[in-house]
Protein backbone atom coordinates (compact mmCIF):
# COMPACT_ATOMS: atom_id res chain seq x y z
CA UNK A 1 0.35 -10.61 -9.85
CA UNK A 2 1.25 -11.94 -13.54
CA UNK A 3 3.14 -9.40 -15.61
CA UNK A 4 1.69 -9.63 -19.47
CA UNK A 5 4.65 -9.03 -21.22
CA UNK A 6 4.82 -12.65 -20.02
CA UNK A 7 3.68 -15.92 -21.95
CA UNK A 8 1.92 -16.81 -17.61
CA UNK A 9 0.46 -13.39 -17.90
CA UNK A 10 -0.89 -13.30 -21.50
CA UNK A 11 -2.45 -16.83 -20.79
CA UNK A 12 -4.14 -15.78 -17.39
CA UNK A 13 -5.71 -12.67 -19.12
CA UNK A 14 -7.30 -14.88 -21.76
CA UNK A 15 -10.05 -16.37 -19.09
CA UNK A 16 -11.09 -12.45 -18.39
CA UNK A 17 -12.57 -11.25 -21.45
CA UNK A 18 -13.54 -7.92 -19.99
CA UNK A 19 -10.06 -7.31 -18.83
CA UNK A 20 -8.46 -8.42 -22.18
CA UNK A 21 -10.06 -5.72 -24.11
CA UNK A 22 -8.42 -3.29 -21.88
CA UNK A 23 -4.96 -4.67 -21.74
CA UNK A 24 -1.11 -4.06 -23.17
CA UNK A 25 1.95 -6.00 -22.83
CA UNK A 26 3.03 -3.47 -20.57
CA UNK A 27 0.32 -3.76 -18.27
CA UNK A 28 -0.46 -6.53 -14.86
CA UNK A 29 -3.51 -8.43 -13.86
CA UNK A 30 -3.56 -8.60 -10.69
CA UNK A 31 -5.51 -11.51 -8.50
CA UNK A 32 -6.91 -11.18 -4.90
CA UNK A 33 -7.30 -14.57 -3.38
CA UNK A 34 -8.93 -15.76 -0.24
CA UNK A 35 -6.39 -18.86 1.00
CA UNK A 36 -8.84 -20.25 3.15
CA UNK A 37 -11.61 -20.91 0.27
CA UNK A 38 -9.02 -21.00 -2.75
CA UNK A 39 -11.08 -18.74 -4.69
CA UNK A 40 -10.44 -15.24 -6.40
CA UNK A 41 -12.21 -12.53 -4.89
CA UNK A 42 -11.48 -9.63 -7.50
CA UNK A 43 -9.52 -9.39 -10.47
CA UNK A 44 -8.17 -5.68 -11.78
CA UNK A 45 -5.35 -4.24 -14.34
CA UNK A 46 -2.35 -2.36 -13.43
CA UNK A 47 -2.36 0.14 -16.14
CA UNK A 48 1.98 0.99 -16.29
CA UNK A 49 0.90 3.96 -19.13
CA UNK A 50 3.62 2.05 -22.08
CA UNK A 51 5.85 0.74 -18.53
CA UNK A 52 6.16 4.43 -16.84
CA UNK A 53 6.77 2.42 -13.78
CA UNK A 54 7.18 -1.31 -12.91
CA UNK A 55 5.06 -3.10 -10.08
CA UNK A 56 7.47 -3.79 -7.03
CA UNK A 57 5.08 -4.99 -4.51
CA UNK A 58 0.84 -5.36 -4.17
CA UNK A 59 -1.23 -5.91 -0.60
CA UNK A 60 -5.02 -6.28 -0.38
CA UNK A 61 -6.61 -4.65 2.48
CA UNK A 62 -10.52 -4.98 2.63
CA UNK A 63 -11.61 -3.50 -0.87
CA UNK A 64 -8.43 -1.97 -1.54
CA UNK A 65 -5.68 -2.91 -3.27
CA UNK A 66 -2.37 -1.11 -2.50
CA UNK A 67 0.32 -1.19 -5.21
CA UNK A 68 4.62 0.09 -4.91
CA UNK A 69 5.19 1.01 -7.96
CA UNK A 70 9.61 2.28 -9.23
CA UNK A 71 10.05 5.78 -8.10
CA UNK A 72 8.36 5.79 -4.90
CA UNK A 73 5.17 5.57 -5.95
CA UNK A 74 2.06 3.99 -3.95
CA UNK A 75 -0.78 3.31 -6.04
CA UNK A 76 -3.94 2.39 -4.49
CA UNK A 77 -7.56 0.46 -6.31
CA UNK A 78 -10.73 0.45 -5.52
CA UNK A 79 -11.23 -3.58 -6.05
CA UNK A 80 -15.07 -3.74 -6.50
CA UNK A 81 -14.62 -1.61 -9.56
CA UNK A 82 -11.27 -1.70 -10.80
CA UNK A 83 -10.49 2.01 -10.55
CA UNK A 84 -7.31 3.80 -9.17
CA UNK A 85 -7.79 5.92 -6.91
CA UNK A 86 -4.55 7.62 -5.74
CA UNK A 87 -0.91 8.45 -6.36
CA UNK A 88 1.06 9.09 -4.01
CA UNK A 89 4.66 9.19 -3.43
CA UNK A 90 6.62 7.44 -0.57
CA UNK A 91 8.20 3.63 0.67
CA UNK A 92 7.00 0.87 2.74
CA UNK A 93 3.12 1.06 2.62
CA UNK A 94 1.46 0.03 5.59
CA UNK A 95 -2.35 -0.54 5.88
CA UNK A 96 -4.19 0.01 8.70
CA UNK A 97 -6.12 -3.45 9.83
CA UNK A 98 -9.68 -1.53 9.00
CA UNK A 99 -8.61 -1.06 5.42
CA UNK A 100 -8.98 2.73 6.32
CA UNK A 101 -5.99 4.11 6.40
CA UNK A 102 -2.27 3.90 4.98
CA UNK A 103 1.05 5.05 6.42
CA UNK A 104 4.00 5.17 3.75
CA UNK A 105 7.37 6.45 4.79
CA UNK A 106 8.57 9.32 2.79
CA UNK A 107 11.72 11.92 3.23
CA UNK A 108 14.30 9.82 5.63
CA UNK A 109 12.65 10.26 9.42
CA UNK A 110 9.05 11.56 7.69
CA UNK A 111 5.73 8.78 7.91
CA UNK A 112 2.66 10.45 6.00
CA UNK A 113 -0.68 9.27 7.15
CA UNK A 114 -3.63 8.91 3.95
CA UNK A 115 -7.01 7.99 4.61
CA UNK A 116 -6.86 4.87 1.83
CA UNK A 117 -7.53 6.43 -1.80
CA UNK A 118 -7.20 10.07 -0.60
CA UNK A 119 -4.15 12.21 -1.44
CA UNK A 120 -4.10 14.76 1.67
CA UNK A 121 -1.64 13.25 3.65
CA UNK A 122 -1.34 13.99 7.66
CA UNK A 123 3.05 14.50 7.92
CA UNK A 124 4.41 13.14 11.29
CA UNK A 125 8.37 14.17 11.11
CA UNK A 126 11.05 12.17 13.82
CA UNK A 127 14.37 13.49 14.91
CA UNK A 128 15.50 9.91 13.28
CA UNK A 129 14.57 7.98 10.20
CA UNK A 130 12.09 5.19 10.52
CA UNK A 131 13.20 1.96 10.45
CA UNK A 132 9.75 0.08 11.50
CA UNK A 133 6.24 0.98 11.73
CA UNK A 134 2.84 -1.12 12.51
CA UNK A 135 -0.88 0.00 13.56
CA UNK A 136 -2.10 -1.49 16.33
CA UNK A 137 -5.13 -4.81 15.65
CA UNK A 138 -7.61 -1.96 16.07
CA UNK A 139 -6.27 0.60 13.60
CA UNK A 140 -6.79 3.35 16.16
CA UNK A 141 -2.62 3.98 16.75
CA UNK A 142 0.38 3.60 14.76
CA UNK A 143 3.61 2.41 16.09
CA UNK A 144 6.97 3.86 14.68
CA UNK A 145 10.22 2.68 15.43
CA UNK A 146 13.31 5.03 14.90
CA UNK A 147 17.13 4.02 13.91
CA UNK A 148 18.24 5.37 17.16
CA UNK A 149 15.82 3.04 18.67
CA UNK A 150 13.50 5.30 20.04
CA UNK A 151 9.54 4.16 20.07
CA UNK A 152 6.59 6.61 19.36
CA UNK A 153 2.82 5.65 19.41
CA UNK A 154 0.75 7.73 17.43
CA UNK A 155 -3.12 8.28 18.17
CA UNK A 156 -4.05 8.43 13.98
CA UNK A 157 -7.72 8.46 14.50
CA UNK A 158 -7.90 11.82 16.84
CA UNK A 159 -6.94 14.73 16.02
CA UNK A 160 -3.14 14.25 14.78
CA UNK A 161 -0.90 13.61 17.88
CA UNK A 162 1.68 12.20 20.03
CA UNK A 163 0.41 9.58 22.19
CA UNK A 164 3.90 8.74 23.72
CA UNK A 165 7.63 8.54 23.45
CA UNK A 166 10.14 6.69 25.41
CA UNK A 167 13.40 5.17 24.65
CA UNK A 168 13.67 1.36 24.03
CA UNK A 169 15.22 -0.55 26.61
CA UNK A 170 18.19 -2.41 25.40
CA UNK A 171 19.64 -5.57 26.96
């Protein structure tokens, strides 16, 4: 991620012609690399509208890219062409493994469930707020840990519903 109200920034844009045209000082290119082959995969700008919100944090999941912006806000791009598709608000994106879904936390005990670029939003609401939360390696439930310490699996790719709760055991 290189910020171009920075000298990095400024001199990163200048290899992307296409993307320079577009560009402000308020603005971030943002980079998708594949570690194992070095190599960029995609290439997009952040568009801040004149710095209505900073960047905080960017993940990659398949062809998306998922962006926390200031004020609760989760941004998400289509990387093949650059275009954003979504605003919504919440904390702590999570993408599902599939790169189909995303789970953000939003009102204190509240996880809202997205299919990735929509903005109808599935609400699951615990007596607790959320202090951890991770889909399982096949995407098909989401695991959300409470501050009481109390462990709920959620089926996300039925019909919404509670798969099962139980207490954590604590040693």
């Amino acid at each position: 991620m290189w910020r171009l109200s920075k000298s990095a920034g400024r001199g990163e844009l200048q290899r992307f012609g296409d993307l320079r045209k577009q560009a402000s000082d308020e603005d971030y290119l943002a980079e998708v690399i594949d570690i194992a082959s070095d190599s960029v995969l995609n290439r997009l700008l952040i568009k801040t509208n004149k710095s209505s919100f900073a960047v905080e944090h960017a993940q990659a999941a398949g062809n998306w890219l998922v962006v926390s912006a200031s004020g609760n806000q989760v941004l998400t791009y289509l990387l093949s062409s650059g275009e954003q598709k979504s605003a919504v608000f919440g904390t702590i994106p999570l993408c599902s493994p599939d790169g189909n879904l995303l789970a953000v936390n939003g009102e204190p005990g509240e996880v809202k469930l997205y299919a990735l670029g929509g903005t109808e939003s599935r609400d699951y609401s615990f007596p607790d707020p959320v202090s951890f939360k991770q889909f399982s390696g096949d995407g098909k439930r989401l695991l959300v840990l409470t501050a009481t310490q109390n462990v709920y699996i959620l089926d996300v790719k039925a019909a919404p519903s509670l798969v099962s709760s139980a207490p954590s055991v604590v040693k």
